[in-house]
Protein backbone atom coordinates (compact mmCIF):
# COMPACT_ATOMS: atom_id res chain seq x y z
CA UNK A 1 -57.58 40.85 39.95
CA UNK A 2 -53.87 40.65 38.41
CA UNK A 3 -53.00 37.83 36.49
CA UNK A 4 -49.15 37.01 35.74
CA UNK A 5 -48.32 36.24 32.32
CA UNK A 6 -45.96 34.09 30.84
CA UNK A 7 -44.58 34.82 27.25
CA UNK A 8 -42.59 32.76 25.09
CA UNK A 9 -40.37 34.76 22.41
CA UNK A 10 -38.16 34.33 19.50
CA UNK A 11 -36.58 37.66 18.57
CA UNK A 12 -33.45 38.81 15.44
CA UNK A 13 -31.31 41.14 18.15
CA UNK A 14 -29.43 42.22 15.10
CA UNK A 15 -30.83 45.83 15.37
CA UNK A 16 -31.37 45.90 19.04
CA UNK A 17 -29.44 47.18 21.99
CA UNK A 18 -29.96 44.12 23.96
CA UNK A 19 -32.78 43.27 26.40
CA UNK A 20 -32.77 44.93 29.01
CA UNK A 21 -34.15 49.02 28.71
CA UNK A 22 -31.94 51.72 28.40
CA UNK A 23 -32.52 55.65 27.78
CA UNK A 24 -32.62 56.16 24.42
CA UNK A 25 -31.91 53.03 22.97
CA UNK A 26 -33.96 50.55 21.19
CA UNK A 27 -33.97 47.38 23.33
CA UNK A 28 -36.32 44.31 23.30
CA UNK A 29 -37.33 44.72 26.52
CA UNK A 30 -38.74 48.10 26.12
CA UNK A 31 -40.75 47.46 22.90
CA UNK A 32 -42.38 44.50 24.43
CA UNK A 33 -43.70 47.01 27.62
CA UNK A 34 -44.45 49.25 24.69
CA UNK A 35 -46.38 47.31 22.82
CA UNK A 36 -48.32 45.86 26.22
CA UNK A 37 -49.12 49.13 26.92
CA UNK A 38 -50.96 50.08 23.46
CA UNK A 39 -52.93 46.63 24.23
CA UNK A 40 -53.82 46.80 27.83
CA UNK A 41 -53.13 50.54 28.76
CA UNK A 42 -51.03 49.07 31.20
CA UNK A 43 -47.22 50.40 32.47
CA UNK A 44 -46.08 46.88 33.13
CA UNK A 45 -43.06 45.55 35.10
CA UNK A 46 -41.87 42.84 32.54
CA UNK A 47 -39.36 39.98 33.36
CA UNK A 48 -37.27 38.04 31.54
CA UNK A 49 -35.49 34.59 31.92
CA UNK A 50 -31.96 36.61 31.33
CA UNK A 51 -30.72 40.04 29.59
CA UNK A 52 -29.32 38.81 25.97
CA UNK A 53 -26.53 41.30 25.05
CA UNK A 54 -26.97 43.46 21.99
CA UNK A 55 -27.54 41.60 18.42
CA UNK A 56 -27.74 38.54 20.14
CA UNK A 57 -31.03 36.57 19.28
CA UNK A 58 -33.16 34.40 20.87
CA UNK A 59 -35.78 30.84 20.04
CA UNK A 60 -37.17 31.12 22.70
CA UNK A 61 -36.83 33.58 24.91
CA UNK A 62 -39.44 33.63 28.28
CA UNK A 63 -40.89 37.06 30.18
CA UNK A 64 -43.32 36.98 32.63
CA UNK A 65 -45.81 40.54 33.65
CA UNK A 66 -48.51 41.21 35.90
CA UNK A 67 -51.76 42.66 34.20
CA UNK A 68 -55.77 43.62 35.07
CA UNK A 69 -56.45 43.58 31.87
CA UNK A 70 -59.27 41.08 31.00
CA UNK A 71 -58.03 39.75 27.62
CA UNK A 72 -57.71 36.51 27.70
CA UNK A 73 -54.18 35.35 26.97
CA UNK A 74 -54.60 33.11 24.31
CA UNK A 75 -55.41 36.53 22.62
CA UNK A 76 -52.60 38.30 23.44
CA UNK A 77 -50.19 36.11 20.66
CA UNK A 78 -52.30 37.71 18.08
CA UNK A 79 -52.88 41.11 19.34
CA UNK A 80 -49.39 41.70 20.67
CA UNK A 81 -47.87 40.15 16.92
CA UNK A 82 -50.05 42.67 15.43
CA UNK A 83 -48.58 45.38 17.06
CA UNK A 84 -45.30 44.26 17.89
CA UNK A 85 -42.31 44.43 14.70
CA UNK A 86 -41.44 41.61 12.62
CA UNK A 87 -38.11 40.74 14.13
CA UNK A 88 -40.10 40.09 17.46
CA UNK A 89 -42.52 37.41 17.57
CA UNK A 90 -44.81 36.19 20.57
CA UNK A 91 -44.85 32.40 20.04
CA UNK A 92 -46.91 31.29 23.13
CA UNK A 93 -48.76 33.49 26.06
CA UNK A 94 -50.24 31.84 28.97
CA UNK A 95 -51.28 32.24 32.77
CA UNK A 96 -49.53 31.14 35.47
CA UNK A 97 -49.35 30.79 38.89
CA UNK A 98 -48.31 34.05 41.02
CA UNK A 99 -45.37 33.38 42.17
CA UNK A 100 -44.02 31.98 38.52
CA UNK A 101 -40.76 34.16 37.85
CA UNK A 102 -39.23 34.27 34.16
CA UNK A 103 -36.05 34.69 36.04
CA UNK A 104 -36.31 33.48 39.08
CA UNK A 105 -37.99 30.48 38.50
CA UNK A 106 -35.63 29.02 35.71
CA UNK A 107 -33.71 26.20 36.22
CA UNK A 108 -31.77 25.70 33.04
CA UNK A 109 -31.04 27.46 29.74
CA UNK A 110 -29.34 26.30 26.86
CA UNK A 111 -27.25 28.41 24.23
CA UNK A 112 -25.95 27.75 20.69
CA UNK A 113 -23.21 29.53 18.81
CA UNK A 114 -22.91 29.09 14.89
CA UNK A 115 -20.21 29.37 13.51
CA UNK A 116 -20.23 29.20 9.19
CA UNK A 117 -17.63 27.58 7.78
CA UNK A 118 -18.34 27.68 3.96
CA UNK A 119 -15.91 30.20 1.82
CA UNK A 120 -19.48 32.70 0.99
CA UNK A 121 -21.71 33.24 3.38
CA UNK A 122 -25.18 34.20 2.36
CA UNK A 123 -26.96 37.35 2.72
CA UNK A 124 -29.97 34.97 4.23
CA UNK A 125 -27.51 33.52 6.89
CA UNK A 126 -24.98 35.77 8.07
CA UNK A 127 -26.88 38.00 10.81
CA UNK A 128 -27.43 34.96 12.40
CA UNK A 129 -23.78 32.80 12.38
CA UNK A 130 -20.03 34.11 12.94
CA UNK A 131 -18.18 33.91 9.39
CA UNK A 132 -15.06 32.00 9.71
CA UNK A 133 -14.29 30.34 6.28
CA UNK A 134 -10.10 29.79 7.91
CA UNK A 135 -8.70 26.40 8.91
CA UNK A 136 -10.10 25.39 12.61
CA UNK A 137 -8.79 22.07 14.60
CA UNK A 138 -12.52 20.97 15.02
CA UNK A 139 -11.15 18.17 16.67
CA UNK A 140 -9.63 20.11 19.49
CA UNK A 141 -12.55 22.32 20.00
CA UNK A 142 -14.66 19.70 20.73
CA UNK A 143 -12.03 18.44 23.13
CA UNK A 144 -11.63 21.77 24.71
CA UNK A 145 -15.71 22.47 24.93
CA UNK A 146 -15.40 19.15 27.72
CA UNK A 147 -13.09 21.05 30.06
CA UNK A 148 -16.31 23.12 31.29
CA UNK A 149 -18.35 20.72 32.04
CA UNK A 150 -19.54 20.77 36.17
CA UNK A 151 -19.47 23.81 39.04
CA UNK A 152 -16.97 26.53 38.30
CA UNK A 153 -16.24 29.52 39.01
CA UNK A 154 -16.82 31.21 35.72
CA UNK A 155 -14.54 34.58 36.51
CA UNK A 156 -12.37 33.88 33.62
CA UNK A 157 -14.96 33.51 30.62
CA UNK A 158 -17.22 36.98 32.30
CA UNK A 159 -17.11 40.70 31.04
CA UNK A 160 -17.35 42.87 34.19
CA UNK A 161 -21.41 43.56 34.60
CA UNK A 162 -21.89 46.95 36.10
CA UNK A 163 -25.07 46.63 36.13
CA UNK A 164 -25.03 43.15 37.73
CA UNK A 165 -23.34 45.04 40.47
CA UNK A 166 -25.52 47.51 40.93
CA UNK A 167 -28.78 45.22 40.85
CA UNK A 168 -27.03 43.66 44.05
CA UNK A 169 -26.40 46.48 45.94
CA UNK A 170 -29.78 48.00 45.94
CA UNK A 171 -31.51 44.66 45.66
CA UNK A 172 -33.75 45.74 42.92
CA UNK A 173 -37.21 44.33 42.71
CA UNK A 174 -36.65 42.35 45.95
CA UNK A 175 -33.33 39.99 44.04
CA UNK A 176 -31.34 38.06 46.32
CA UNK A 177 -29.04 37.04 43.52
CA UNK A 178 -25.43 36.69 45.31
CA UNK A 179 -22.29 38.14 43.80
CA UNK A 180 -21.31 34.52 42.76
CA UNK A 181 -19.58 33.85 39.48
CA UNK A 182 -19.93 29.93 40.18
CA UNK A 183 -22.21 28.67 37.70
CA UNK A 184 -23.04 24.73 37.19
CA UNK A 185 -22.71 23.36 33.04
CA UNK A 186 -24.75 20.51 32.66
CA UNK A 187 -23.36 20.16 28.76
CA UNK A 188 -21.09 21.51 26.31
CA UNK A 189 -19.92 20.17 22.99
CA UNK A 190 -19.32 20.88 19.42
CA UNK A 191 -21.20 19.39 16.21
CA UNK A 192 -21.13 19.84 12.47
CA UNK A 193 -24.14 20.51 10.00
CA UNK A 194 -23.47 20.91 7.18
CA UNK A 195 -21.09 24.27 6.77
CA UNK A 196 -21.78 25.24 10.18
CA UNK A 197 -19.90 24.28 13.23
CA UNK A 198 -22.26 24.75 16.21
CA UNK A 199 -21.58 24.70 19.87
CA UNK A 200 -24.38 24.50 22.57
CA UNK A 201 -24.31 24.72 25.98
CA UNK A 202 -26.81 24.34 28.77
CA UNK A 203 -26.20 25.29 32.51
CA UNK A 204 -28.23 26.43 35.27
CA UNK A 205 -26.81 30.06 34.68
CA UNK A 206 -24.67 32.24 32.52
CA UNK A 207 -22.52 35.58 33.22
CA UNK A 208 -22.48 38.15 31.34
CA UNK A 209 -20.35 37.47 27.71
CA UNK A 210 -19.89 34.23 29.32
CA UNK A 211 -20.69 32.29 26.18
CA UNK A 212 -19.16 34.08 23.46
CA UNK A 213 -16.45 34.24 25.73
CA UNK A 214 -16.22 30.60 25.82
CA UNK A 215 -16.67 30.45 21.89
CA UNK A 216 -13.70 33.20 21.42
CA UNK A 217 -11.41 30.85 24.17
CA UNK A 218 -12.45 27.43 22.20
CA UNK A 219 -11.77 29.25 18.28
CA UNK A 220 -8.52 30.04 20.10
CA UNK A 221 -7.77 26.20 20.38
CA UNK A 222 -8.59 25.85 16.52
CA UNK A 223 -6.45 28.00 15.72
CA UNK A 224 -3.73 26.02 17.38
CA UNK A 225 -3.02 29.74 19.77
CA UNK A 226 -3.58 27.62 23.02
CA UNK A 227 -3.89 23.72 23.58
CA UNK A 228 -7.16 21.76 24.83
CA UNK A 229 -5.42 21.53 28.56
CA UNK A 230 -4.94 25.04 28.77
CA UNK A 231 -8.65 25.99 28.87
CA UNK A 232 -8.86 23.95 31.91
CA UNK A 233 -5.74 25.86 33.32
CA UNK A 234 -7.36 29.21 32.50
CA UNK A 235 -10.61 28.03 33.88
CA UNK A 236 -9.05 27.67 37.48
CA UNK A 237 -6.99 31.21 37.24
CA UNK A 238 -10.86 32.53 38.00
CA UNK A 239 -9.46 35.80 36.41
CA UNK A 240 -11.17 37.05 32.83
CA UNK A 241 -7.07 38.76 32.54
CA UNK A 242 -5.79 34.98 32.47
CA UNK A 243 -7.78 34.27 29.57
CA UNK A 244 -6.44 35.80 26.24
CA UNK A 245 -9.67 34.70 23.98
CA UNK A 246 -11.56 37.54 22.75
CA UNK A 247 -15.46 37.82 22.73
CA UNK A 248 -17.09 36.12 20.15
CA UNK A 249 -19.34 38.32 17.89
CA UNK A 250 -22.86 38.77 18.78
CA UNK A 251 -24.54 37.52 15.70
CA UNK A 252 -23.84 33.55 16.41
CA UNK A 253 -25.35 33.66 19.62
CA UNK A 254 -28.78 32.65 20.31
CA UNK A 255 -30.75 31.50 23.60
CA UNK A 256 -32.63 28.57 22.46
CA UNK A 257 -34.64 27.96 25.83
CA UNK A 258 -35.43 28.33 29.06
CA UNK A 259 -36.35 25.20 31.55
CA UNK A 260 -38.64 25.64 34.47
């Protein structure tokens, strides 16, 4: 009998090519099936809440699989840590019910961006923030990080998505996902710790770059390039060529969780 799994990750993506499996290239995804496979002798179908881009990171990170195998998942955490690298840890694994979808299923997911203010960044830091030691309008950022909040369509903060494209049109593994760039943020701000300036974000969805493009429209506002107003204005142009921020580095970006 086939039991669907639920596990919880934190990963570094620093030296990964993303999530999501591709030929030749190290990916979490595909170390993860890997490293199921060693355990349970298994070629599993693994899910996850949403395909982090390359070097970006993740808290906590949720996939869900189908497996026969008869170890009991509370085992799994220590057998799949075992066998799995460092930079990948499996915080949590647990049963669930059938039709529980890492994807599918989620509801919410919240993001954070650092960004590292200080003059030296150091060594023990800087795969995981955005070094920007220049003068920012703070102020404004956090003004401009409001404009976003409620249902958009998100056209001008995505990267095209190929693949995204291409999942639609031969509506792999069963996905009714529409070709909608709306997308609903439920909150957005700015906050200071210390050196870092940090921006999180939770919504029911995310495209593709969509947050680091938001990060690379808001550092645009510190740096006094655009106003507060105009990331409302380039909001509504629903076109990613109306937006002149570029997309934030990888490295600040981590998915912090996933709500069911």
């Amino acid at each position: 009998m086939k039991k669907n799994i639920k596990l919880t990750l934190a990963y570094d993506g620093t030296n990964f090519a993303g999530w999501q499996v591709q030929p030749g290239l190290k990916t979490i995804q595909g170390t993860l099936i890997e490293a199921i496979a060693r355990l349970t002798r298994e070629q599993v179908v693994l899910h996850g809440s949403g395909r982090t881009d390359a070097g970006v990171h993740a808290l906590a990170q949720v996939a869900t699989f189908l497996t026969e195998s008869p170890i009991p998942a509370s085992n799994l955490v220590i057998a799949l840590n075992d066998t799995l690298p460092s930079c990948i840890r499996v915080l949590k694994a647990e049963e669930v019910a059938e039709d529980f979808h890492a994807r599918k299923s989620a509801k919410a997911k919240t993001y954070r961006y650092r960004i590292f203010r200080g003059p030296i960044c150091s060594p023990f830091v800087t795969r995981f923030v955005y070094h920007h030691p220049w003068p920012l309008d703070e102020n404004g950022m956090k003004s401009a990080a409001s404009s976003v909040l409620g249902e958009f369509d998100f056209s001008s903060f995505a990267a095209a998505d190929p693949d995204r494209l291409r999942r639609i049109a031969e509506a792999e593994d069963g996905d009714d996902e529409a070709p909608s760039n709306v997308r609903t943020i439920f909150a957005s701000s700015f906050r200071r710790e210390g050196d870092e300036l940090i921006y999180e974000v939770r919504g029911n969805g995310f495209l593709h770059h969509m947050v680091r493009n938001l990060v690379g429209t808001f550092l645009l506002v510190g740096k006094g390039t655009i106003t507060p107003e105009q990331v409302g204005e380039i909001l509504a142009a629903k076109s990613r060529s109306a937006n002149p921020g570029a997309t934030a580095p990888a490295s600040g970006l981590a998915l912090v969780g996933v709500e069911y």
